[in-house]
N, C-alpha and C. Protein backbone atom coordinates (compact mmCIF):
# COMPACT_ATOMS: atom_id res chain seq x y z
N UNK A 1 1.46 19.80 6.56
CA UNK A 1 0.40 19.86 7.54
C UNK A 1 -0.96 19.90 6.86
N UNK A 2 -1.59 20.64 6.80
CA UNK A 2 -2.30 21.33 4.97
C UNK A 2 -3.85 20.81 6.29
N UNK A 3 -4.45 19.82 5.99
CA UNK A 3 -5.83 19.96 6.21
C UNK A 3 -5.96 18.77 7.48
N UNK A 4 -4.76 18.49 8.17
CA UNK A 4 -4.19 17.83 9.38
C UNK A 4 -4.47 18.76 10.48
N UNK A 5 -5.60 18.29 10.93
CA UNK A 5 -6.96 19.78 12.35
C UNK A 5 -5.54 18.81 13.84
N UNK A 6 -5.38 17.83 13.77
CA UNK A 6 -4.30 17.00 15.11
C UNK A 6 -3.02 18.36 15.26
N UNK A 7 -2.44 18.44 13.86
CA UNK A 7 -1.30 19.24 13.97
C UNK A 7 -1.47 20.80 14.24
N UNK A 8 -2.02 21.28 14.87
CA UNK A 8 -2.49 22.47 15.35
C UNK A 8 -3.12 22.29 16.87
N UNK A 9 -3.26 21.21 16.85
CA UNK A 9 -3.51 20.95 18.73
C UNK A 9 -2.62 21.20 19.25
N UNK A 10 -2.60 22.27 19.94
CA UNK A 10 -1.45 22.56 21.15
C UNK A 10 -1.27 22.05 21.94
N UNK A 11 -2.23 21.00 22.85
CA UNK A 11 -1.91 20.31 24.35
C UNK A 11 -1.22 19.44 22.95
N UNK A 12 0.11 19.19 24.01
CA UNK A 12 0.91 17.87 23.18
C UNK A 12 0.29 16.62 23.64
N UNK A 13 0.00 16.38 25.08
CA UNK A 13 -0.62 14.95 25.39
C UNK A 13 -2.34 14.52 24.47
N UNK A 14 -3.11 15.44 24.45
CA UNK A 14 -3.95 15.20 23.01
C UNK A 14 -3.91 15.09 22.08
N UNK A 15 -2.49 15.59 21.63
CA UNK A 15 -2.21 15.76 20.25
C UNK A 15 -1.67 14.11 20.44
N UNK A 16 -0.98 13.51 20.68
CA UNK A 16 -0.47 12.51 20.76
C UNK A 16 -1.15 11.94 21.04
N UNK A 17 -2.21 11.71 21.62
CA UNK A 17 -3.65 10.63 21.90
C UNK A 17 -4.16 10.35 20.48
N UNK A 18 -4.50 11.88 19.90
CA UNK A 18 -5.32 11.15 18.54
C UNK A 18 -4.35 10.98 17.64
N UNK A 19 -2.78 11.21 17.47
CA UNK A 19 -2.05 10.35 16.33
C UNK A 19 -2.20 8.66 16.84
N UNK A 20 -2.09 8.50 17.85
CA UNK A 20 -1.82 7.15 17.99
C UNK A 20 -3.65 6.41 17.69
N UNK A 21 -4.40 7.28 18.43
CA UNK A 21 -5.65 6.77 17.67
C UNK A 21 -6.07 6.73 16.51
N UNK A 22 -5.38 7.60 15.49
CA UNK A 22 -4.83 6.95 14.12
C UNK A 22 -4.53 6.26 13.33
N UNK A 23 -3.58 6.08 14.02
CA UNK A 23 -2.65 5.09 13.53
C UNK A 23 -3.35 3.61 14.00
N UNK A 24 -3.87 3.59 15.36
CA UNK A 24 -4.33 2.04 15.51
C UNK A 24 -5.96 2.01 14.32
N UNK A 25 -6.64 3.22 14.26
CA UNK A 25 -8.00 2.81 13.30
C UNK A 25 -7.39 2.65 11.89
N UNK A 26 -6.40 3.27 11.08
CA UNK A 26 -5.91 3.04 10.32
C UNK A 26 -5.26 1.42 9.98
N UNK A 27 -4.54 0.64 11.16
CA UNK A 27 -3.82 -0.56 11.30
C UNK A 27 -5.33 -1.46 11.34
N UNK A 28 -6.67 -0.79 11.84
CA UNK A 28 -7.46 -1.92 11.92
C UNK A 28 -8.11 -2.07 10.92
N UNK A 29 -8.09 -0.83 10.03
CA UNK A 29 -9.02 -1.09 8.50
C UNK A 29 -8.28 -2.07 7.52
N UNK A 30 -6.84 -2.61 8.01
CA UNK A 30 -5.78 -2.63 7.13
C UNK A 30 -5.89 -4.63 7.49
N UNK A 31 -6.52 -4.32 8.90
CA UNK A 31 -6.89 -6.05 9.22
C UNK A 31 -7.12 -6.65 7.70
N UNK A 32 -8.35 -6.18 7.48
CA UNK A 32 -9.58 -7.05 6.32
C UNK A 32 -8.56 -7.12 5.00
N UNK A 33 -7.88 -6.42 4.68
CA UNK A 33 -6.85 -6.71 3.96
C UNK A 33 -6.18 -8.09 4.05
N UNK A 34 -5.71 -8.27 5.19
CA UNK A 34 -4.90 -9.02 5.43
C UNK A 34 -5.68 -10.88 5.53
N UNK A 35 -6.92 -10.72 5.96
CA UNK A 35 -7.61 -11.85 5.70
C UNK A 35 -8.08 -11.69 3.82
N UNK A 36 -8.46 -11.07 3.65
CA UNK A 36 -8.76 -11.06 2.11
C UNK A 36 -7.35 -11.84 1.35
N UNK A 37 -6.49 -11.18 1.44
CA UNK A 37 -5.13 -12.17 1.07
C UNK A 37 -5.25 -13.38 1.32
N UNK A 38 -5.42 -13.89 2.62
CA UNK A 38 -5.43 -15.03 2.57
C UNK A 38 -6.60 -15.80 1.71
N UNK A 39 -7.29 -15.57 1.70
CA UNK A 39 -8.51 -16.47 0.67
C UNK A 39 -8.26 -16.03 -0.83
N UNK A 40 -7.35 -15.21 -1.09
CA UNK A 40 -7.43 -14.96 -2.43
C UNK A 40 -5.74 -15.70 -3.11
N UNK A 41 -4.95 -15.36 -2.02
CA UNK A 41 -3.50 -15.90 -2.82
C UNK A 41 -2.79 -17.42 -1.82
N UNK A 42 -2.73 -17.75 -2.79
CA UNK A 42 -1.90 -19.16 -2.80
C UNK A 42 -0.53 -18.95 -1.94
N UNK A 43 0.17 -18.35 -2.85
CA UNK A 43 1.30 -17.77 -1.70
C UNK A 43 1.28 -16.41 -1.84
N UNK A 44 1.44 -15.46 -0.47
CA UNK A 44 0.95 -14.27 0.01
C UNK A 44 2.08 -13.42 -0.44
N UNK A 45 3.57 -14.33 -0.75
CA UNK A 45 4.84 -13.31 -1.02
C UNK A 45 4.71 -13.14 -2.57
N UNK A 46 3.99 -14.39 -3.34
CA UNK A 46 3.97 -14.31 -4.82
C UNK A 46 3.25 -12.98 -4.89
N UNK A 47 1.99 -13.22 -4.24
CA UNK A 47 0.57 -12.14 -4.79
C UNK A 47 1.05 -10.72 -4.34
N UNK A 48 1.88 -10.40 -3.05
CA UNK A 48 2.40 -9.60 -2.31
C UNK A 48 3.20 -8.67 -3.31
N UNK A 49 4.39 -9.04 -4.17
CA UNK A 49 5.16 -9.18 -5.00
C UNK A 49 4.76 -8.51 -6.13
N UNK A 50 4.04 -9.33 -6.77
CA UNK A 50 3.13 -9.12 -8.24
C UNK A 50 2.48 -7.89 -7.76
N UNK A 51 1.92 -7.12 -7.07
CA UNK A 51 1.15 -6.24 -6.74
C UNK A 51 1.92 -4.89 -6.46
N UNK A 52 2.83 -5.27 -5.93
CA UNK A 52 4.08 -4.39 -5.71
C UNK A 52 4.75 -3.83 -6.91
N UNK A 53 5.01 -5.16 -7.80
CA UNK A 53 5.68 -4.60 -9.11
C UNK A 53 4.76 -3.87 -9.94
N UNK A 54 3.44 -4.34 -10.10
CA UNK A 54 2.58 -3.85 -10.82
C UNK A 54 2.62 -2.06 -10.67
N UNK A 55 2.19 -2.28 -9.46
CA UNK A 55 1.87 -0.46 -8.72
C UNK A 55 2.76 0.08 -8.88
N UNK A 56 4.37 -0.31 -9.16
CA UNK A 56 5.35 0.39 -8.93
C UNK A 56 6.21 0.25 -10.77
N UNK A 57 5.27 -0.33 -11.50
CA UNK A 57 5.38 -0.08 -12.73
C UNK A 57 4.69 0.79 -13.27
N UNK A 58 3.20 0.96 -12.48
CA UNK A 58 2.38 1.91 -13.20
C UNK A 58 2.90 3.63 -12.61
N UNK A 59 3.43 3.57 -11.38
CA UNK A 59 4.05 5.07 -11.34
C UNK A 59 5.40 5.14 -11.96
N UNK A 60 6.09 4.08 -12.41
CA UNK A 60 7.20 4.19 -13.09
C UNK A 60 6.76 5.48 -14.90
N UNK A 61 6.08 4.67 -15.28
CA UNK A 61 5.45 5.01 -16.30
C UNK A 61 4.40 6.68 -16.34
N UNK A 62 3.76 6.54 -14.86
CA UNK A 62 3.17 8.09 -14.88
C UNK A 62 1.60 7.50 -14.97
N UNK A 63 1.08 6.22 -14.55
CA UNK A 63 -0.35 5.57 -14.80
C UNK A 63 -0.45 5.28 -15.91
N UNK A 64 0.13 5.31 -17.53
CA UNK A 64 0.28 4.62 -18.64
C UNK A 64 1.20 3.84 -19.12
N UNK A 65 1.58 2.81 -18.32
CA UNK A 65 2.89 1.57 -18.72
C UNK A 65 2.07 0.91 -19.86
N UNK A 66 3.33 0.80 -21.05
CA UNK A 66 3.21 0.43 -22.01
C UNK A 66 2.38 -1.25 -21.64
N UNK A 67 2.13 -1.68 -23.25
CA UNK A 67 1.53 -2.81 -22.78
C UNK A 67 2.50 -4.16 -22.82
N UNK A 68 2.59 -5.11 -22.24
CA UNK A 68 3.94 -6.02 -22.15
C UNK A 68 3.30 -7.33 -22.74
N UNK A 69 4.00 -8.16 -23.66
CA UNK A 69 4.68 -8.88 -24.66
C UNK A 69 3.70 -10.22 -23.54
N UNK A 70 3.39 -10.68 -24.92
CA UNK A 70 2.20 -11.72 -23.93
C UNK A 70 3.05 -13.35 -23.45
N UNK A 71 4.87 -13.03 -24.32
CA UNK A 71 5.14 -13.89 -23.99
C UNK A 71 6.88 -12.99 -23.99
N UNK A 72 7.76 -13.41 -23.06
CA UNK A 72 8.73 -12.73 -22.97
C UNK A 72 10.07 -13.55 -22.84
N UNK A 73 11.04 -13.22 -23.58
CA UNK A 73 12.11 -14.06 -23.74
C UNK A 73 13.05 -13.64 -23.27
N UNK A 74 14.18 -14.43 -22.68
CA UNK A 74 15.01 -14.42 -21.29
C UNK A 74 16.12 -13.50 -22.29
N UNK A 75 17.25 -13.00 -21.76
CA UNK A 75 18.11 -12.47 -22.80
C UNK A 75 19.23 -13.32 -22.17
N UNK A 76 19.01 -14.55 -21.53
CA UNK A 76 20.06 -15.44 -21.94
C UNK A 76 19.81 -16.42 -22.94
N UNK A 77 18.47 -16.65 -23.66
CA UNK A 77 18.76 -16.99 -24.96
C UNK A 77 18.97 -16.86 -26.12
């Protein structure tokens, strides 16, 4: 809960007004995102992807992933 002022509203029908008003200002900041993609990536699943692995290499690591091999060889050859 921690510094969440919604989760301490007792009327439940207000309390539930401003999660969902939340959640939609949150979904609309998330628009410009979604046009920015488009003018920036070629294909949206490549760039989508790459961004995904990246972020999810750098918490793999703890925010210091080693640095990777500027050229990388398959280990089926």
């Amino acid at each position: 809960m921690g510094g969440d002022i919604v989760s301490y509203t007792a009327h439940i029908p207000t309390r539930n007004t401003l999660r969902v008003i939340n959640v939609l200002d949150t979904r609309a900041g998330l628009l410009g995102l979604s046009s920015a993609l488009d003018d920036v990536a070629l294909d949206k699943y490549s760039f989508a992807r790459d961004a995904f692995l990246q972020r999810r290499r750098n918490a793999v690591y703890d925010g210091d992933p080693p640095e990777e091999d500027s050229v990388t060889e398959s280990p089926l050859q």
